[in-house]
Protein backbone atom coordinates (compact mmCIF):
# COMPACT_ATOMS: atom_id res chain seq x y z
CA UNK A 1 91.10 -88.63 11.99
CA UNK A 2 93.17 -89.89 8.90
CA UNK A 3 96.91 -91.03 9.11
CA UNK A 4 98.69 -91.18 6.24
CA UNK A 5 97.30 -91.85 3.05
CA UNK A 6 94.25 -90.80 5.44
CA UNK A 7 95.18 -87.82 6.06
CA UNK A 8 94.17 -86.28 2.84
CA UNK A 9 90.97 -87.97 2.88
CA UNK A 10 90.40 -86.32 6.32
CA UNK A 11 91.44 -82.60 4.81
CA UNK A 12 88.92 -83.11 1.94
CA UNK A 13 86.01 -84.43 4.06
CA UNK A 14 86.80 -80.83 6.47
CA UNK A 15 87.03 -79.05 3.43
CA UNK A 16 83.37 -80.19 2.76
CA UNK A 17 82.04 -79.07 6.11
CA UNK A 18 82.51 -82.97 7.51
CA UNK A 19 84.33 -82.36 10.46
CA UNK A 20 83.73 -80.46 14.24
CA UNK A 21 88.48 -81.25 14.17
CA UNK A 22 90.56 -82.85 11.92
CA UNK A 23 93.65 -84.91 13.70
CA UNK A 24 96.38 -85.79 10.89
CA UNK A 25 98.79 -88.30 11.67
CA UNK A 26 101.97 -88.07 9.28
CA UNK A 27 99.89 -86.53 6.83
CA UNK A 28 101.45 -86.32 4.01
CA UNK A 29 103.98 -88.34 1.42
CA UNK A 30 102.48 -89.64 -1.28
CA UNK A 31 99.47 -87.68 0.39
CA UNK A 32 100.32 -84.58 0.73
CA UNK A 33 97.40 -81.48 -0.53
CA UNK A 34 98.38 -80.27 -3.78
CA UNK A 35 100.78 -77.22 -3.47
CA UNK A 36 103.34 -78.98 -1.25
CA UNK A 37 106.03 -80.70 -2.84
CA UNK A 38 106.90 -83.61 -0.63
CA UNK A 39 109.28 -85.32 -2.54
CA UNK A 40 112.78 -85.83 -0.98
CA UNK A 41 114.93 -88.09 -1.03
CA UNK A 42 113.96 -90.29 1.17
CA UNK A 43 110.84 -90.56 -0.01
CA UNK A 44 111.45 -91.40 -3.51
CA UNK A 45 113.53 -94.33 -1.81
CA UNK A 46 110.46 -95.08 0.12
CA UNK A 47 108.71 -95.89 -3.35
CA UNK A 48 111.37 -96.33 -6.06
CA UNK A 49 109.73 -100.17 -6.76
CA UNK A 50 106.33 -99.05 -7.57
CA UNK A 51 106.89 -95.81 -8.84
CA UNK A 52 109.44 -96.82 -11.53
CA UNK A 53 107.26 -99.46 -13.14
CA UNK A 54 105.90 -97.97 -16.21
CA UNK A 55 102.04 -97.46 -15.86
CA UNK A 56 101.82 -97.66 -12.42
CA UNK A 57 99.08 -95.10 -11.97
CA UNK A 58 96.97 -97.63 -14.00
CA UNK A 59 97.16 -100.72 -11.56
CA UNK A 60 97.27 -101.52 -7.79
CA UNK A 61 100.69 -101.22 -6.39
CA UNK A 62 102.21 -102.32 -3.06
CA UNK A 63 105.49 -101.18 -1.76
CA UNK A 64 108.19 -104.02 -1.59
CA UNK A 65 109.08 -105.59 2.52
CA UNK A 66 112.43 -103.42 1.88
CA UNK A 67 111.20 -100.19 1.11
CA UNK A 68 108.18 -100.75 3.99
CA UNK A 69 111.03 -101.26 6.56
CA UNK A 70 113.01 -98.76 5.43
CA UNK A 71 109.93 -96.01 4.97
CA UNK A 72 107.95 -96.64 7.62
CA UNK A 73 108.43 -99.65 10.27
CA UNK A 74 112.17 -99.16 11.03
CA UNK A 75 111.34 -98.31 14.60
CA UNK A 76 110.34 -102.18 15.06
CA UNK A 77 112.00 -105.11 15.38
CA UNK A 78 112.20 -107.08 12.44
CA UNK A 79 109.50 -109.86 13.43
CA UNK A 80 107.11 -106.94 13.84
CA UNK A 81 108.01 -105.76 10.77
CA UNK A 82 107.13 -108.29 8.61
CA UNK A 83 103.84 -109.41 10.43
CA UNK A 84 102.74 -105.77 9.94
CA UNK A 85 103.49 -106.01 6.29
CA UNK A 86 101.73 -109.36 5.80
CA UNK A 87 98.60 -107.48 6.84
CA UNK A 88 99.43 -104.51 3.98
CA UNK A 89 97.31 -104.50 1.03
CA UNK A 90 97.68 -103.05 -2.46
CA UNK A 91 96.97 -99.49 -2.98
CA UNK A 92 95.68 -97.34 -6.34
CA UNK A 93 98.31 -96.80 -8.67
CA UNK A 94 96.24 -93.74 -9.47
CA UNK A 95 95.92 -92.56 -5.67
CA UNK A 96 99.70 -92.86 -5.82
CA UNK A 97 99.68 -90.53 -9.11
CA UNK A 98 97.35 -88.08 -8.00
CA UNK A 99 98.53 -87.44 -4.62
CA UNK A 100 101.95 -87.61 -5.13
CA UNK A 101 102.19 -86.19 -8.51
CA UNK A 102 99.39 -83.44 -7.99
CA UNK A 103 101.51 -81.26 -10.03
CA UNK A 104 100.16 -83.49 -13.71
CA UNK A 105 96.99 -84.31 -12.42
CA UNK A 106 94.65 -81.90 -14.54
CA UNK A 107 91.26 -82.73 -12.47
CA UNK A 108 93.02 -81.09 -9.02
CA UNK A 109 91.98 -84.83 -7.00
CA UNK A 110 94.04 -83.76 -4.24
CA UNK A 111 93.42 -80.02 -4.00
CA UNK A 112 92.04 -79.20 -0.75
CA UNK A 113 91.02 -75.19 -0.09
CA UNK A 114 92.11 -74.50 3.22
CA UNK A 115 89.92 -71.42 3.52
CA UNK A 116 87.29 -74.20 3.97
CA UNK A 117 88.54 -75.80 6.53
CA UNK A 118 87.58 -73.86 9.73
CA UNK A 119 87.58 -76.67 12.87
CA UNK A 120 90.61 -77.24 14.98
CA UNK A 121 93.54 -79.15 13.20
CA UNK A 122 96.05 -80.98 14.74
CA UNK A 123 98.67 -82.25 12.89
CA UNK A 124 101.00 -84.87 14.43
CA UNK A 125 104.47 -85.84 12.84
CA UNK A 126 107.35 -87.58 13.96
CA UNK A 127 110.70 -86.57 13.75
CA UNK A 128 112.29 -90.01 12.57
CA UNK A 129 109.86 -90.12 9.62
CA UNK A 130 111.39 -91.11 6.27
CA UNK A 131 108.55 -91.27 4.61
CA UNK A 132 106.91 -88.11 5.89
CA UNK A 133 109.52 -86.22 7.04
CA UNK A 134 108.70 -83.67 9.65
CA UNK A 135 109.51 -80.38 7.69
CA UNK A 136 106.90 -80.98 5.01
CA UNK A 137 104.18 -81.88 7.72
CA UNK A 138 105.01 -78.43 9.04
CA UNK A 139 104.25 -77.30 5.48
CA UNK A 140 101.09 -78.96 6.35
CA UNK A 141 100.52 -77.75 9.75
CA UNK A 142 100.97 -74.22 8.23
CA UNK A 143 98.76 -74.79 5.69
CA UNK A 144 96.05 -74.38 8.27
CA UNK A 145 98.04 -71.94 10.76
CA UNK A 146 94.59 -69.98 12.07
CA UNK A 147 93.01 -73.31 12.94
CA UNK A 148 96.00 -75.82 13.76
CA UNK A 149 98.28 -77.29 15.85
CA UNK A 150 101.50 -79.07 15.23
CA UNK A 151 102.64 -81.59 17.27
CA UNK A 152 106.51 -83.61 16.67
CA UNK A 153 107.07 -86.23 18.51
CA UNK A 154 110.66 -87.18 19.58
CA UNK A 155 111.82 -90.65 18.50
CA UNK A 156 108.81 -91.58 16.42
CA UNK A 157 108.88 -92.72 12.80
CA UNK A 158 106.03 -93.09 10.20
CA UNK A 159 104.48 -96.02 12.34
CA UNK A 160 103.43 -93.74 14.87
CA UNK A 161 100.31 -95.68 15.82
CA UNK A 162 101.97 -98.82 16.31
CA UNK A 163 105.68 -97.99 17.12
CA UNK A 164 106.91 -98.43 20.21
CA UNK A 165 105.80 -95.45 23.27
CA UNK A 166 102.80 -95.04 20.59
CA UNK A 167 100.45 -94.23 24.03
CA UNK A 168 102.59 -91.15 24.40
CA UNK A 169 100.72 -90.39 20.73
CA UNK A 170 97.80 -91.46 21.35
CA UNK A 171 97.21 -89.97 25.06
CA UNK A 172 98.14 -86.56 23.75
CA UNK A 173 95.66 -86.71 20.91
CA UNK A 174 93.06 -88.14 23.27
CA UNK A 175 93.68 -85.08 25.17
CA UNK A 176 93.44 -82.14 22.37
CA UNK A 177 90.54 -84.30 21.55
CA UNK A 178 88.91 -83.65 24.96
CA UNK A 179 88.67 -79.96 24.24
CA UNK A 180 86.41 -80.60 21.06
C-alpha cells in the first residue's frame, strides 16, 4: 500500500515481484510512473515554492503551509491544517526531480514496466484532488487495466486518509483487501 509519494514506491516494489496487490492512494503528482505527464495547473501551484528555487533537485525541499493547504489539506479546517503540517518533513529535491520530471531523468528512476506487475491493483483517487487530480490517476489506473481497479471517491481531496468521512476510504479498501 503506498499513498502518494508512496505510491510509486509501491508500483516499483510490484514490478519486482514484491507484492500478492498493490492499493494506490492518489498515486501520482510529483509521483506519477514515467510516461504520464501529470503536470497541470494545479499542480505546478501545488509546488511553485520549491520547484522554482534554482537547484532544488540537489537539496531537501518542503512545500510552504500555503501551498500544503491549498494542494492537499483544504478539506480540513484550518487548525487541522496546520497541526498536520507541523508533523511534515522535508522531502528529496531529487525524488521531486525524478518523479516529477521523469521526462530529463536519463537513469529512468521512476520507470515502472507494467507488464511486471501482475497482482490486483486498486487505485483510489479523489475527485477534489488538486494535487493529484483524478484524470491522471485514471491514467494510472489504466496503466494497469488487466489487473486494476479504479476507485473515485466523491468529496475527497489529496488527504484522503485523514480528511473527513476517510472510513468510507478506508472500509472500502479493507474490503477489496478481503478478497486477496
Amino acid at each position: 500500500m503506498g499513498y502518494s509519494m508512496g505510491a510509486l514506491l509501491a508500483q516499483l516494489l510490484g514490478s519486482r515481484g514484491l507484492a500478492e496487490a498493490l492499493v494506490l492512494l492518489a498515486p501520482v503528482t510529483p509521483a506519477s510512473p514515467s510516461g504520464i505527464i501529470a503536470q497541470r495547473p494545479s499542480v505546478i501551484r501545488s509546488f511553485w515554492s520549491a520547484v522554482t528555487t534554482w537547484g532544488f533537485w540537489r537539496k531537501p525541499i518542503r512545500q510552504t503551509f500555503n501551498d500544503a493547504a491549498y494542494s492537499m489539506l483544504q478539506l480540513l479546517p484550518m487548525e487541522k491544517q496546520k497541526k498536520i503540517f507541523g508533523r511534515f518533513v522535508y522531502e528529496s529535491g531529487r525524488v521531486v526531480f525524478e518523479m516529477g520530471f521523469w521526462f530529463f531523468d536519463r537513469k529512468g528512476a521512476a520507470r515502472v514496466d507494467e507488464s511486471k506487475i501482475t497482482c490486483p491493483v486498486l487505485v483510489v483517487a479523489g475527485d477534489l484532488d488538486r494535487i493529484t487530480q483524478a484524470s491522471v490517476v485514471r491514467k494510472v489506473a489504466a496503466k494497469y487495466r488487466t489487473v486494476s481497479t479504479y476507485k473515485e471517491f466523491l468529496n475527497h481531496a489529496h488527504w484522503v486518509i485523514g480528511e473527513p468521512h476517510w472510513q468510507e476510504v478506508a472500509e472500502y479498501v479493507s474490503d477489496r483487501l478481503g478478497g486477496v
